[in-house]
PDB file of N, CA and C in Angstrom:
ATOM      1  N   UNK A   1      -9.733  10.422  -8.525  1.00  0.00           N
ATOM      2  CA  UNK A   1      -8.876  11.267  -7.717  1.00  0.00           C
ATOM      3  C   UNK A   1      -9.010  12.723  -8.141  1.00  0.00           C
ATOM      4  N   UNK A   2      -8.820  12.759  -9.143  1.00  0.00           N
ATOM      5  CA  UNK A   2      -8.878  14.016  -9.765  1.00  0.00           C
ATOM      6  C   UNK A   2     -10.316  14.945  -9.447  1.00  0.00           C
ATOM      7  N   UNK A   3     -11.619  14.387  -8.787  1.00  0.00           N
ATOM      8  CA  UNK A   3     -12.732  14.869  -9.355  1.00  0.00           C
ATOM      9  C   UNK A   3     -12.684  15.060  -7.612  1.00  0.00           C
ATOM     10  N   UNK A   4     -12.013  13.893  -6.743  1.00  0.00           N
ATOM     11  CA  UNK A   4     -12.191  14.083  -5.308  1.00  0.00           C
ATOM     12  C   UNK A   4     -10.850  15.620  -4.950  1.00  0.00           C
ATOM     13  N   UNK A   5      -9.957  15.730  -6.175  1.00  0.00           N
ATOM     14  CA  UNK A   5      -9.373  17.438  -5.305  1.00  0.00           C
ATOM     15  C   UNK A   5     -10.046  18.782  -5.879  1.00  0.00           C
ATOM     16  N   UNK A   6     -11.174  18.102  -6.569  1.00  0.00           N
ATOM     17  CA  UNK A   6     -11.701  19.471  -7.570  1.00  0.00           C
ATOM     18  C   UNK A   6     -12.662  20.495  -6.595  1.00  0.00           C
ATOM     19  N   UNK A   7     -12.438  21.506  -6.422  1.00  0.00           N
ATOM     20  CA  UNK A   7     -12.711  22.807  -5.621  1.00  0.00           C
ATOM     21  C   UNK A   7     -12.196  22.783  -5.088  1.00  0.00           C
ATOM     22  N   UNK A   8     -10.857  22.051  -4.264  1.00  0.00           N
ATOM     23  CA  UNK A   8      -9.895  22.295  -3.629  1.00  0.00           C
ATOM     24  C   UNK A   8      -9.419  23.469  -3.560  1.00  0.00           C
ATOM     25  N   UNK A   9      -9.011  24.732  -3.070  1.00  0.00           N
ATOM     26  CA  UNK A   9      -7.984  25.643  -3.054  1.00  0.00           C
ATOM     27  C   UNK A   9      -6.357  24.873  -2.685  1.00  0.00           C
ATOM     28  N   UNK A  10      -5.445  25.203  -3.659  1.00  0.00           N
ATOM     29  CA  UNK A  10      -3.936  24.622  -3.530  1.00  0.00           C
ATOM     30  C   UNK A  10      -3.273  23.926  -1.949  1.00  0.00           C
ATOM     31  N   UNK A  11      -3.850  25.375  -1.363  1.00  0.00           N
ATOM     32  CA  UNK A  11      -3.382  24.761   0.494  1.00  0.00           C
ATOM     33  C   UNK A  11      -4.097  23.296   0.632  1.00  0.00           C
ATOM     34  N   UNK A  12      -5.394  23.123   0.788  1.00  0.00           N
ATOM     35  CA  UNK A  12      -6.653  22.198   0.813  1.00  0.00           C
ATOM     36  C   UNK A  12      -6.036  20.893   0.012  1.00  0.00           C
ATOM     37  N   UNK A  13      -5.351  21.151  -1.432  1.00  0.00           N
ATOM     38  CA  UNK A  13      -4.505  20.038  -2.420  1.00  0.00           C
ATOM     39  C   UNK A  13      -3.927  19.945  -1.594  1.00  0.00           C
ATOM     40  N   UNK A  14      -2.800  20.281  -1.120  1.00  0.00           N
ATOM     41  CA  UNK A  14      -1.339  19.828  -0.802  1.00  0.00           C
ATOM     42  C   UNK A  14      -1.608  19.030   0.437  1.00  0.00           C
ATOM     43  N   UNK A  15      -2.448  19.675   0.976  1.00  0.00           N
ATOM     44  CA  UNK A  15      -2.702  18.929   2.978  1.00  0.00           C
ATOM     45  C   UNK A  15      -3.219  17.705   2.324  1.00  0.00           C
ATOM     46  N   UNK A  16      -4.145  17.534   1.381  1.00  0.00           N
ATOM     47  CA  UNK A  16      -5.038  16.073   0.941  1.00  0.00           C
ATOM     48  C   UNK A  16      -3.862  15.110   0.629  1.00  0.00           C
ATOM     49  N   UNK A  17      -2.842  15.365  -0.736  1.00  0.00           N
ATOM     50  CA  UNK A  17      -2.149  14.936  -1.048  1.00  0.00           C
ATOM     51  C   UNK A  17      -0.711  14.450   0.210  1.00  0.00           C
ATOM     52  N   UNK A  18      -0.697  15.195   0.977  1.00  0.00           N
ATOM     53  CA  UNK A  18       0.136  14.828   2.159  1.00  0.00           C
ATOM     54  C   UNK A  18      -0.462  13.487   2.758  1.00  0.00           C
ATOM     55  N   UNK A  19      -1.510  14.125   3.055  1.00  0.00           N
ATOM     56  CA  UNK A  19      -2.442  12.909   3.800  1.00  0.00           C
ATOM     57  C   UNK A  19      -2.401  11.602   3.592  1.00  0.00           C
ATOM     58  N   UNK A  20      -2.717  11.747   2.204  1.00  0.00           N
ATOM     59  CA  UNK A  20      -3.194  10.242   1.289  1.00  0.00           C
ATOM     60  C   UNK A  20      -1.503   9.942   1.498  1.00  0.00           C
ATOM     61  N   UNK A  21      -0.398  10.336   1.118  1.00  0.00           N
ATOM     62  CA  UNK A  21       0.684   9.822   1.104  1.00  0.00           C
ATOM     63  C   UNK A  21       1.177   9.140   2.260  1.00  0.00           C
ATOM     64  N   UNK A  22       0.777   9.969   3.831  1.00  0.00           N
ATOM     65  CA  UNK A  22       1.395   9.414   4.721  1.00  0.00           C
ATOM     66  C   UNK A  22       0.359   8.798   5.373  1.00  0.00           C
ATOM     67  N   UNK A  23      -1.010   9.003   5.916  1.00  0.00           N
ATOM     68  CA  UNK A  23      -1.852   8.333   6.282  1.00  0.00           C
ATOM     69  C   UNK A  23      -1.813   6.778   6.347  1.00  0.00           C
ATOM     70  N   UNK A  24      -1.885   6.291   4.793  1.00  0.00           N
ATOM     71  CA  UNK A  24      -2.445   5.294   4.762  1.00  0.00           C
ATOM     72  C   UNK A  24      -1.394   4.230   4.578  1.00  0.00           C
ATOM     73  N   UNK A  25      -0.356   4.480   4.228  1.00  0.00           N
ATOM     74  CA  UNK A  25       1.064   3.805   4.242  1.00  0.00           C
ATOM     75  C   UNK A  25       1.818   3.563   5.375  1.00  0.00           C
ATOM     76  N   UNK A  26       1.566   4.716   6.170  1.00  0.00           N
ATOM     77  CA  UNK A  26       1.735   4.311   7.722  1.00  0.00           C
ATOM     78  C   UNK A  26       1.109   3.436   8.511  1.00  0.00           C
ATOM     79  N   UNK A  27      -0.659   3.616   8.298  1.00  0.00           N
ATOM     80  CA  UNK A  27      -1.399   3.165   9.451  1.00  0.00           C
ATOM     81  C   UNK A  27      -1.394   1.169   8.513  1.00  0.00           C
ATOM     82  N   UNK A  28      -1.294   0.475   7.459  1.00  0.00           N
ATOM     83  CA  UNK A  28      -1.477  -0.224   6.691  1.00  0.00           C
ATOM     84  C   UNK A  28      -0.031  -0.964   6.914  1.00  0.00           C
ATOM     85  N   UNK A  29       0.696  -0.118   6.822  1.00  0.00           N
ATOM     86  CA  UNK A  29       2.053  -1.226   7.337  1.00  0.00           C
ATOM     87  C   UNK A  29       2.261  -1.005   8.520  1.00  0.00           C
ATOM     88  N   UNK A  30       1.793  -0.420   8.914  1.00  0.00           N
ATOM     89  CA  UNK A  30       1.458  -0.922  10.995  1.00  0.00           C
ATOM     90  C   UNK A  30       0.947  -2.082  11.237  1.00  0.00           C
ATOM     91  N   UNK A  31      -0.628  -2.007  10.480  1.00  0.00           N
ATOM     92  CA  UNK A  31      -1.016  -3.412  10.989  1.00  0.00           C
ATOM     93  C   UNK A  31      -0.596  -4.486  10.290  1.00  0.00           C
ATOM     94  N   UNK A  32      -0.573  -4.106   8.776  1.00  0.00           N
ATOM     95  CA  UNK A  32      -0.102  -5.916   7.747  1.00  0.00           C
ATOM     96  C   UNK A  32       1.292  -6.708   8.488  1.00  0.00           C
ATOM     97  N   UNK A  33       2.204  -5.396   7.920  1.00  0.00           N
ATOM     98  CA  UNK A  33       3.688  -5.806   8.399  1.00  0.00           C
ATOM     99  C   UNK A  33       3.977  -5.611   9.190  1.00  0.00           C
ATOM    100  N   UNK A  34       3.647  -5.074  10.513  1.00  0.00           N
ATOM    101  CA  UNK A  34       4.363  -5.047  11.843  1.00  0.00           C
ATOM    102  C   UNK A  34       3.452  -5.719  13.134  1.00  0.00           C
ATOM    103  N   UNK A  35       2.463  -5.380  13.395  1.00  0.00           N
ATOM    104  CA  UNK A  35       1.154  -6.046  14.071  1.00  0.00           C
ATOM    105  C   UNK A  35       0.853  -7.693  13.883  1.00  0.00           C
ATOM    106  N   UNK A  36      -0.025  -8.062  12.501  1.00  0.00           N
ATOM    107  CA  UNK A  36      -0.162  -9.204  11.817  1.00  0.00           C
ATOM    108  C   UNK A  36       1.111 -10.495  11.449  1.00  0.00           C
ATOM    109  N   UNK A  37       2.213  -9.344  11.129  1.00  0.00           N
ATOM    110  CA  UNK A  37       3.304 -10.480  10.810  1.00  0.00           C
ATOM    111  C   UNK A  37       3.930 -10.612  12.060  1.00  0.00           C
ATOM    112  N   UNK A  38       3.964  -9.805  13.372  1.00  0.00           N
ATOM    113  CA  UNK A  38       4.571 -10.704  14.208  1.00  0.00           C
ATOM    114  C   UNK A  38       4.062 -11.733  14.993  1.00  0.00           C
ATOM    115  N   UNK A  39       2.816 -11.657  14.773  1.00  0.00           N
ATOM    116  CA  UNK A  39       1.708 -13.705  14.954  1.00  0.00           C
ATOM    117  C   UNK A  39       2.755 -14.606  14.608  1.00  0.00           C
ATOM    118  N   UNK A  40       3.656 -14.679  13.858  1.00  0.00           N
ATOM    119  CA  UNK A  40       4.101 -15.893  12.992  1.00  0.00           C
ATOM    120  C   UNK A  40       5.684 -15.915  13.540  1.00  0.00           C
ATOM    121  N   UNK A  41       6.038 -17.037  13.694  1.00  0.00           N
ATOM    122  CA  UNK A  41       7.643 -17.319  14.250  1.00  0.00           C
ATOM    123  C   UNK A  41       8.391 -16.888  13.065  1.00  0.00           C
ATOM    124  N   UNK A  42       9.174 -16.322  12.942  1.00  0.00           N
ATOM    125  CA  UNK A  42       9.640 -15.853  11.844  1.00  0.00           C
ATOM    126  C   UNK A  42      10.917 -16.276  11.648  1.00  0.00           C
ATOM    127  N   UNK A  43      11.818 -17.877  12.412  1.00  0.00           N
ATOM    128  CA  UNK A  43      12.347 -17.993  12.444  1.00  0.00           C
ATOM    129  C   UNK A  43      13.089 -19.189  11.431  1.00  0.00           C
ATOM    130  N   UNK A  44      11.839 -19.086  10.844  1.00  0.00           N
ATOM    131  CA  UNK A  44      12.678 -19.882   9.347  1.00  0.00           C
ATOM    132  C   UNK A  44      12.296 -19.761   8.336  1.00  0.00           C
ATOM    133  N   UNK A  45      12.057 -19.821   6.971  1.00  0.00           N
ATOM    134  CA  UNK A  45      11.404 -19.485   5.603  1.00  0.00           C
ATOM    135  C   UNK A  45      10.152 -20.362   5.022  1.00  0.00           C
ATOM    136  N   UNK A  46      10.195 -21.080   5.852  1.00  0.00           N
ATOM    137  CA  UNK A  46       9.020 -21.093   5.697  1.00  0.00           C
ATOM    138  C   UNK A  46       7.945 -20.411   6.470  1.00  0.00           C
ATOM    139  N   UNK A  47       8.121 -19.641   7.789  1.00  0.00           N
ATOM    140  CA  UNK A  47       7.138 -18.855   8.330  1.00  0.00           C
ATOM    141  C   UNK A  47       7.159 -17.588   7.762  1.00  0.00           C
ATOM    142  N   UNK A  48       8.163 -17.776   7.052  1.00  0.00           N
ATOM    143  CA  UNK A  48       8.583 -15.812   7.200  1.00  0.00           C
ATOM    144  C   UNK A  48       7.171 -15.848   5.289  1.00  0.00           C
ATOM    145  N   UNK A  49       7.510 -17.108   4.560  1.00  0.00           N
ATOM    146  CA  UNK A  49       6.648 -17.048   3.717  1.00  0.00           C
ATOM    147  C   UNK A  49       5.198 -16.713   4.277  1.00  0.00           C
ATOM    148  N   UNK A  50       5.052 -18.025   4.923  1.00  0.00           N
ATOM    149  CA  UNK A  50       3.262 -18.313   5.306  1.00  0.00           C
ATOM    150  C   UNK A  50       3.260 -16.562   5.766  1.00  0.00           C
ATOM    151  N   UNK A  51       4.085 -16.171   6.384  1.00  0.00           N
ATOM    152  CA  UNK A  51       3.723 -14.658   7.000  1.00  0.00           C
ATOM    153  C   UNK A  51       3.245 -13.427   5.854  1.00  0.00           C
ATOM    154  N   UNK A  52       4.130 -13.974   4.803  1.00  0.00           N
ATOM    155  CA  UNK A  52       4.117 -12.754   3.930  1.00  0.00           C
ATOM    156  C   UNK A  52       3.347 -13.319   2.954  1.00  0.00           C
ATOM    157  N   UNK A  53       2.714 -14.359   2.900  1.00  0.00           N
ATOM    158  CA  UNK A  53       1.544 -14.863   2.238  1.00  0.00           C
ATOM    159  C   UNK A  53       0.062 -14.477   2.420  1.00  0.00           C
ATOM    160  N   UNK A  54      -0.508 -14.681   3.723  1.00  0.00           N
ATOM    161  CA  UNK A  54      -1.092 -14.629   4.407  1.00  0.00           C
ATOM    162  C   UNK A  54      -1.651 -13.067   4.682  1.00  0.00           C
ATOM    163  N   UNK A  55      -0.118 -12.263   5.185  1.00  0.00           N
ATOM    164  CA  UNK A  55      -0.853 -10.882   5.494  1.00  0.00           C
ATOM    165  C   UNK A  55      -1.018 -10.052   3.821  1.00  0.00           C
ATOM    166  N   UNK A  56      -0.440 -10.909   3.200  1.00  0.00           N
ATOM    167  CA  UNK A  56      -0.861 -10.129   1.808  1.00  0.00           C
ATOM    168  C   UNK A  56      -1.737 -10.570   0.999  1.00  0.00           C
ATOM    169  N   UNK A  57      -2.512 -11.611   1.313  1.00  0.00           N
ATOM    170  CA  UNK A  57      -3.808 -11.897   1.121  1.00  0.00           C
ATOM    171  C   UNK A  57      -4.883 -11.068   2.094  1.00  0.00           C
ATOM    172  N   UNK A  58      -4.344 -11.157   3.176  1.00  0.00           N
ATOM    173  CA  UNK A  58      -5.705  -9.837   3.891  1.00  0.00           C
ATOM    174  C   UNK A  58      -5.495  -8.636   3.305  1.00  0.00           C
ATOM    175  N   UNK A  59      -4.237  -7.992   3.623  1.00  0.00           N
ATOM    176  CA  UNK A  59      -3.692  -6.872   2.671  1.00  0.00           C
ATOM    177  C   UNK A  59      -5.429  -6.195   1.128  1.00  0.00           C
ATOM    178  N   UNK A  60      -4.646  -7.137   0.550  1.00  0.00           N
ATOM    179  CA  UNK A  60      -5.578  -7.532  -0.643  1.00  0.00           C
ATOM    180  C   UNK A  60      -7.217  -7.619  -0.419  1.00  0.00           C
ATOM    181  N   UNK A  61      -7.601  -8.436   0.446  1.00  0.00           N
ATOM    182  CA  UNK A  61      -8.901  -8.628   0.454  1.00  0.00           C
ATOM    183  C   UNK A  61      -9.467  -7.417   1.013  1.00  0.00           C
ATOM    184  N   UNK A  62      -8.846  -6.522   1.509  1.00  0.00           N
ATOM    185  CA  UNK A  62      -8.888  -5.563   2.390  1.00  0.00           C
ATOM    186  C   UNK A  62      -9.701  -4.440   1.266  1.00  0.00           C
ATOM    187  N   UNK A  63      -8.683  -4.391   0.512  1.00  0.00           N
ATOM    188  CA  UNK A  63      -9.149  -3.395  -0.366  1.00  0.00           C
ATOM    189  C   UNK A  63      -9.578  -3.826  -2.074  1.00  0.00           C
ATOM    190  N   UNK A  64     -10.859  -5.020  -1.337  1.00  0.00           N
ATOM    191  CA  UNK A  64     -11.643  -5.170  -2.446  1.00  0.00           C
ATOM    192  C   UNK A  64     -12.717  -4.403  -3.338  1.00  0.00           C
ATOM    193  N   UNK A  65     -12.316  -2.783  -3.342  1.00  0.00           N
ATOM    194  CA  UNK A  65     -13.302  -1.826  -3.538  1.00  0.00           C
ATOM    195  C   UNK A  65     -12.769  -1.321  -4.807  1.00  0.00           C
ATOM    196  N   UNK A  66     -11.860  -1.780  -5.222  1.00  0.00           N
ATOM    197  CA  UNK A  66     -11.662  -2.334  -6.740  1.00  0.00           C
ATOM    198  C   UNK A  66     -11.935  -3.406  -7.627  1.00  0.00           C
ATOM    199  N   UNK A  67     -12.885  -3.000  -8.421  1.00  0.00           N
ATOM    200  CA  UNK A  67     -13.896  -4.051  -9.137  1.00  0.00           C
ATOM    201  C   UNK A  67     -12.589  -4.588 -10.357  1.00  0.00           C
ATOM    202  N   UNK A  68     -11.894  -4.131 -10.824  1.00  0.00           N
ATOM    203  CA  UNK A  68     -11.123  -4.629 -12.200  1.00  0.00           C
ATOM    204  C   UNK A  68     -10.036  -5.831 -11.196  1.00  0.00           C
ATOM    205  N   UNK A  69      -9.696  -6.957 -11.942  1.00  0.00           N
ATOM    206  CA  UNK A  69      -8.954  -7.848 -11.374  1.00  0.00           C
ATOM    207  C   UNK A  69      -7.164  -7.402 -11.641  1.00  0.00           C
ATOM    208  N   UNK A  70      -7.446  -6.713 -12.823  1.00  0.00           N
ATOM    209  CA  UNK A  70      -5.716  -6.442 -12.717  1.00  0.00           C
ATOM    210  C   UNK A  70      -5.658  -5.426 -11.550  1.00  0.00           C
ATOM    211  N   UNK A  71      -6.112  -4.761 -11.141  1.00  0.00           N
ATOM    212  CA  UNK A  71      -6.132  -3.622 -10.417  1.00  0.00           C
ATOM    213  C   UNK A  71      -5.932  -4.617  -9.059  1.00  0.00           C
ATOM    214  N   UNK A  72      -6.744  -5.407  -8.562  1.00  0.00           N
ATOM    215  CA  UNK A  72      -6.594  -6.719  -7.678  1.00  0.00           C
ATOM    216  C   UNK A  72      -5.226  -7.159  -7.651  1.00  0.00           C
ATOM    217  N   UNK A  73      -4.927  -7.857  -8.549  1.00  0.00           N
ATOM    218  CA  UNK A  73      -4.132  -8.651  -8.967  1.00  0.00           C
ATOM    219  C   UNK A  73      -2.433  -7.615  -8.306  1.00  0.00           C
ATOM    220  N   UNK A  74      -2.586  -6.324  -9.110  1.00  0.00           N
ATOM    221  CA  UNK A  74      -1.502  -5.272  -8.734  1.00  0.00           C
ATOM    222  C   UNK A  74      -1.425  -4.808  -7.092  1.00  0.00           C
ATOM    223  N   UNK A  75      -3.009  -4.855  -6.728  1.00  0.00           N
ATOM    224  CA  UNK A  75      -2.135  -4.672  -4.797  1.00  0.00           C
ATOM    225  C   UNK A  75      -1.982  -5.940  -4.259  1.00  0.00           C
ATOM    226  N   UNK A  76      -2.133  -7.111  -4.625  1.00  0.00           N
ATOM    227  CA  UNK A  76      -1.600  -8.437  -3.820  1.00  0.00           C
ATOM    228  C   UNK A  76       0.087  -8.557  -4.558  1.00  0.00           C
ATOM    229  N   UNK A  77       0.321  -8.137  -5.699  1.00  0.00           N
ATOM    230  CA  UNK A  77       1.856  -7.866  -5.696  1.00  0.00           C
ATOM    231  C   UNK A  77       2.333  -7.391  -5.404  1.00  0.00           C
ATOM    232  N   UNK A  78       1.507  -5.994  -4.760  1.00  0.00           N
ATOM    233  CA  UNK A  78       2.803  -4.924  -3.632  1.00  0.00           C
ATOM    234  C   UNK A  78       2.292  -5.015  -2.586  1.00  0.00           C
ATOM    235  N   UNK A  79       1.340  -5.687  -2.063  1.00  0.00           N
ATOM    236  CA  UNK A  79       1.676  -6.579  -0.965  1.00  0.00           C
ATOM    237  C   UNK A  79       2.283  -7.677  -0.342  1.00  0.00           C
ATOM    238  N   UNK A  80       2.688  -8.129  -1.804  1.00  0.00           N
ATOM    239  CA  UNK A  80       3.971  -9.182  -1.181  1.00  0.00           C
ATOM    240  C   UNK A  80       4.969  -8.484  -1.057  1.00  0.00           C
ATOM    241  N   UNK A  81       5.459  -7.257  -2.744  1.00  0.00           N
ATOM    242  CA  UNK A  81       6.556  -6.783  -2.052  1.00  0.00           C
ATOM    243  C   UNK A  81       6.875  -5.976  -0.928  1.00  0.00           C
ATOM    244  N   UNK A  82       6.038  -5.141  -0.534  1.00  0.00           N
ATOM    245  CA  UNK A  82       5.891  -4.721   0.711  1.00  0.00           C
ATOM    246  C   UNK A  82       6.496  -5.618   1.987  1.00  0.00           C
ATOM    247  N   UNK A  83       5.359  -6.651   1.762  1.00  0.00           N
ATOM    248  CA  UNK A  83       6.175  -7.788   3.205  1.00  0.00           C
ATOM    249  C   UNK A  83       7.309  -8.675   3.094  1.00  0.00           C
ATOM    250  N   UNK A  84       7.830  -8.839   1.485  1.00  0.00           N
ATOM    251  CA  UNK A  84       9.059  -9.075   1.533  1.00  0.00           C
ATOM    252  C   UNK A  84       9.893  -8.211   1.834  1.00  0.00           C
ATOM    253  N   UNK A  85       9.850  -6.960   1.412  1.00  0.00           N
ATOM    254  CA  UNK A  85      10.767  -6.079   2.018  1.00  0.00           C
ATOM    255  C   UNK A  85      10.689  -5.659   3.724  1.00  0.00           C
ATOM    256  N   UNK A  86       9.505  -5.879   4.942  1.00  0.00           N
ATOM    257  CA  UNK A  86       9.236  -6.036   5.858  1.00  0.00           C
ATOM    258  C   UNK A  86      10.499  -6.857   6.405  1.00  0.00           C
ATOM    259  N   UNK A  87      10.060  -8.099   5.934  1.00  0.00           N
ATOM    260  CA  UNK A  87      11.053  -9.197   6.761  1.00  0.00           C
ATOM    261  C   UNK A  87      12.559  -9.554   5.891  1.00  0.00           C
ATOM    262  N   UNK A  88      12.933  -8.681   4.907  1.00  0.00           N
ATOM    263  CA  UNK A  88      14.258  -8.256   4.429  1.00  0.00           C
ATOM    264  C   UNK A  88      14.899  -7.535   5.281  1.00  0.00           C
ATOM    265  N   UNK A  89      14.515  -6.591   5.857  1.00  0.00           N
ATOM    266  CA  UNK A  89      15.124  -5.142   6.190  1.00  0.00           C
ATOM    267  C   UNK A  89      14.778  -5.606   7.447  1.00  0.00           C
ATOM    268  N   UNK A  90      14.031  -5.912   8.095  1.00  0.00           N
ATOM    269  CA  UNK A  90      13.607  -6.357   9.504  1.00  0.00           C
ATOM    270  C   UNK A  90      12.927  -4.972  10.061  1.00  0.00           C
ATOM    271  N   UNK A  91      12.770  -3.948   9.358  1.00  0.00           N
ATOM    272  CA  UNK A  91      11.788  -2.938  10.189  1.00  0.00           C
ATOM    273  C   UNK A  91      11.084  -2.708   9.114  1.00  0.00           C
ATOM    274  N   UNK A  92       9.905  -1.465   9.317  1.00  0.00           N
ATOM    275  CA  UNK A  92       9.114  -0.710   9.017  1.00  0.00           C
ATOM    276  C   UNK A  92       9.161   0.429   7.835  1.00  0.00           C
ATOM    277  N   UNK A  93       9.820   0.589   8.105  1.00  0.00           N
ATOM    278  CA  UNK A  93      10.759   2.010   6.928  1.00  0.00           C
ATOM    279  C   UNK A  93      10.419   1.821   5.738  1.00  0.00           C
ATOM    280  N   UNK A  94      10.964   0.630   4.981  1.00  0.00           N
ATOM    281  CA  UNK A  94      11.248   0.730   4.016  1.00  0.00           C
ATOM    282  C   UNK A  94       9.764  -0.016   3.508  1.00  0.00           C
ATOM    283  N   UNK A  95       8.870  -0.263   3.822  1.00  0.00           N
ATOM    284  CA  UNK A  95       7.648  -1.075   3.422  1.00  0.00           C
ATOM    285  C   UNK A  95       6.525   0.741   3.175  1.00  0.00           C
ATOM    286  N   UNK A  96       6.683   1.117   4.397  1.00  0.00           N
ATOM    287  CA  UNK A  96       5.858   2.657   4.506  1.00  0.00           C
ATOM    288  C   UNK A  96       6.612   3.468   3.246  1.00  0.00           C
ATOM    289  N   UNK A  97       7.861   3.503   2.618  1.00  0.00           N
ATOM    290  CA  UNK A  97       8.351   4.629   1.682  1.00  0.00           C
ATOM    291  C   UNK A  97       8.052   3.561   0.304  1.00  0.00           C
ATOM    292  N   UNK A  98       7.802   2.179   0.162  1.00  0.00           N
ATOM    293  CA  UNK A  98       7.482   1.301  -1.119  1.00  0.00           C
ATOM    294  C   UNK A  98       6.442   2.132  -1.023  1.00  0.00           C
ATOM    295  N   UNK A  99       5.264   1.927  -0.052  1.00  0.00           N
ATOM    296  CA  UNK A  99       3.706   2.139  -0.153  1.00  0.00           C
ATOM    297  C   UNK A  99       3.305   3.430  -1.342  1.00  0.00           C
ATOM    298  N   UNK A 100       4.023   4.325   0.331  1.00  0.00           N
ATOM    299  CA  UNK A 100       4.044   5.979  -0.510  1.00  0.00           C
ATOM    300  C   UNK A 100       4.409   5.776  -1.945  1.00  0.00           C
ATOM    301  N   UNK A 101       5.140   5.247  -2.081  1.00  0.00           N
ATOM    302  CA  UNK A 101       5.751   5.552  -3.940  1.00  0.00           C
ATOM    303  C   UNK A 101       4.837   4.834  -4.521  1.00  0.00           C
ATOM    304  N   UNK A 102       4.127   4.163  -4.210  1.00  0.00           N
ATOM    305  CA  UNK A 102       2.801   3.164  -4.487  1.00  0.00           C
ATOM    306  C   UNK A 102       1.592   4.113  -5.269  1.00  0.00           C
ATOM    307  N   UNK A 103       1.593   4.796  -4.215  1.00  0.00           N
ATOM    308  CA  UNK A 103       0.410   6.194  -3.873  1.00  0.00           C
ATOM    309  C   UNK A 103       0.700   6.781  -4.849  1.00  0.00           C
ATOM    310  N   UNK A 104       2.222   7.538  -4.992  1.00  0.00           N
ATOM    311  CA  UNK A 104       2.541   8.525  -5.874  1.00  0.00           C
ATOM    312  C   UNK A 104       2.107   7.873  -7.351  1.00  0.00           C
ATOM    313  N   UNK A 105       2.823   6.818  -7.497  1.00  0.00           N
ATOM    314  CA  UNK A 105       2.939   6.470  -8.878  1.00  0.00           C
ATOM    315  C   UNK A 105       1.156   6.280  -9.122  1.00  0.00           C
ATOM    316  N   UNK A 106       0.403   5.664  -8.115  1.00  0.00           N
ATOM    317  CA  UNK A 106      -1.071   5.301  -8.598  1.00  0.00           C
ATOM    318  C   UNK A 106      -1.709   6.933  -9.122  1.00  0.00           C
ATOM    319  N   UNK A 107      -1.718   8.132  -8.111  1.00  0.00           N
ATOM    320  CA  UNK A 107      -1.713   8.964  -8.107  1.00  0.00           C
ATOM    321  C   UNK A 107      -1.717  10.038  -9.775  1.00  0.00           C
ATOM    322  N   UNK A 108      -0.019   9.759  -9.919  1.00  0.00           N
ATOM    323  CA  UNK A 108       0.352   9.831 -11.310  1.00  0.00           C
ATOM    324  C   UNK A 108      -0.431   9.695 -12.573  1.00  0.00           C
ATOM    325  N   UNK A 109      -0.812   8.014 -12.316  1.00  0.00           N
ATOM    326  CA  UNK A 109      -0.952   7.428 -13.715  1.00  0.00           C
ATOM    327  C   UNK A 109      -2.158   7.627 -13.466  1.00  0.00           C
ATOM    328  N   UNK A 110      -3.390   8.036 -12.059  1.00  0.00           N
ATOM    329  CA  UNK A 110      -4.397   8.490 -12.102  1.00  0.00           C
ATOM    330  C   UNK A 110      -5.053   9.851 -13.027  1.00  0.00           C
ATOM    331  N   UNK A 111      -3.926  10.817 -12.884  1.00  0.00           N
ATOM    332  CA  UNK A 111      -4.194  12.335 -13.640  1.00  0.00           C
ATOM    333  C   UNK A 111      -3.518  12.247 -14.723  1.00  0.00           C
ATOM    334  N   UNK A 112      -3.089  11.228 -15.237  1.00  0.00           N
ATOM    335  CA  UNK A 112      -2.247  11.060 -16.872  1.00  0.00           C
ATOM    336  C   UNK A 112      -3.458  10.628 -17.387  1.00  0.00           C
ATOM    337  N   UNK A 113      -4.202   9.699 -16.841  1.00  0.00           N
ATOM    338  CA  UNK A 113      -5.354   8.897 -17.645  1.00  0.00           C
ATOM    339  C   UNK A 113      -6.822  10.241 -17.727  1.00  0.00           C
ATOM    340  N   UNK A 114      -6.615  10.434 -16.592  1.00  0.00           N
ATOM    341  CA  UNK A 114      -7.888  11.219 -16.927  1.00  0.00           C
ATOM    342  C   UNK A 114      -7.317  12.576 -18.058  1.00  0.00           C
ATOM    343  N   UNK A 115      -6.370  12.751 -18.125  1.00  0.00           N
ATOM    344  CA  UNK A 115      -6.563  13.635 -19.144  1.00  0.00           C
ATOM    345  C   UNK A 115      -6.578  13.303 -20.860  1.00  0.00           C
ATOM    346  N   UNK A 116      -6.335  12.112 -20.639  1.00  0.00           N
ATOM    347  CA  UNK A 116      -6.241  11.483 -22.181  1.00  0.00           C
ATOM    348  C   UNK A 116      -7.849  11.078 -22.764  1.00  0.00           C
ATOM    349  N   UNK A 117      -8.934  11.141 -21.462  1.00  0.00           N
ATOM    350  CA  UNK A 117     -10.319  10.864 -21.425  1.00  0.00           C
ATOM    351  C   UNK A 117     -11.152  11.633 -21.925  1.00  0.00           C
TER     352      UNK A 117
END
């Protein structure tokens, strides 16, 4: 991350960093949790599982462009919580502001590490 904002001018940072925050948290719980999970009857717990099983295994497979397995392992857990919180709350909202804080915190512990390198 750090090496993809380097020559950035600050304006150029902030629009990137906007981006990455709302971009991909939006367009990602469009399709997992709102698109994908309404395939499934959601009218008892066991669908609402298979639902939030299922799209968080694509979720996951999705973004197999992480070679380390904990790194794996960590977006199929906030892809469940994501779609548990989906079919908790019954909308969108609150899955897109988990994501973002997803981003931030990855973000974070991205430019903490590289400077300890």
């Amino acid at each position: 991350m750090i090496s993809f904002l380097g020559g950035l001018s600050a304006l150029e940072k902030l629009l990137c960093l906007v981006m990455l925050l709302a971009l991909p948290p939006i367009s990602e719980e469009l399709l997992y949790r709102h698109f994908l999970m309404r395939l499934f009857p959601m009218n008892s717990r066991f669908w609402q599982w298979t639902a939030i099983l299922i799209t968080s295994t694509l979720f996951m497979l999705m973004h197999s462009q992480y070679a380390h397995w904990p790194s794996f392992a960590l977006i199929g857990s906030l892809a469940v919580l994501f779609a548990y919180a989906r079919v908790r709350t019954g909308g969108i909202l609150v899955p897109v502001l988990l994501h973002s804080f997803a981003e931030i915190c990855g973000m974070l512990s991205d430019t903490v590490l590289s400077q300890l390198v």
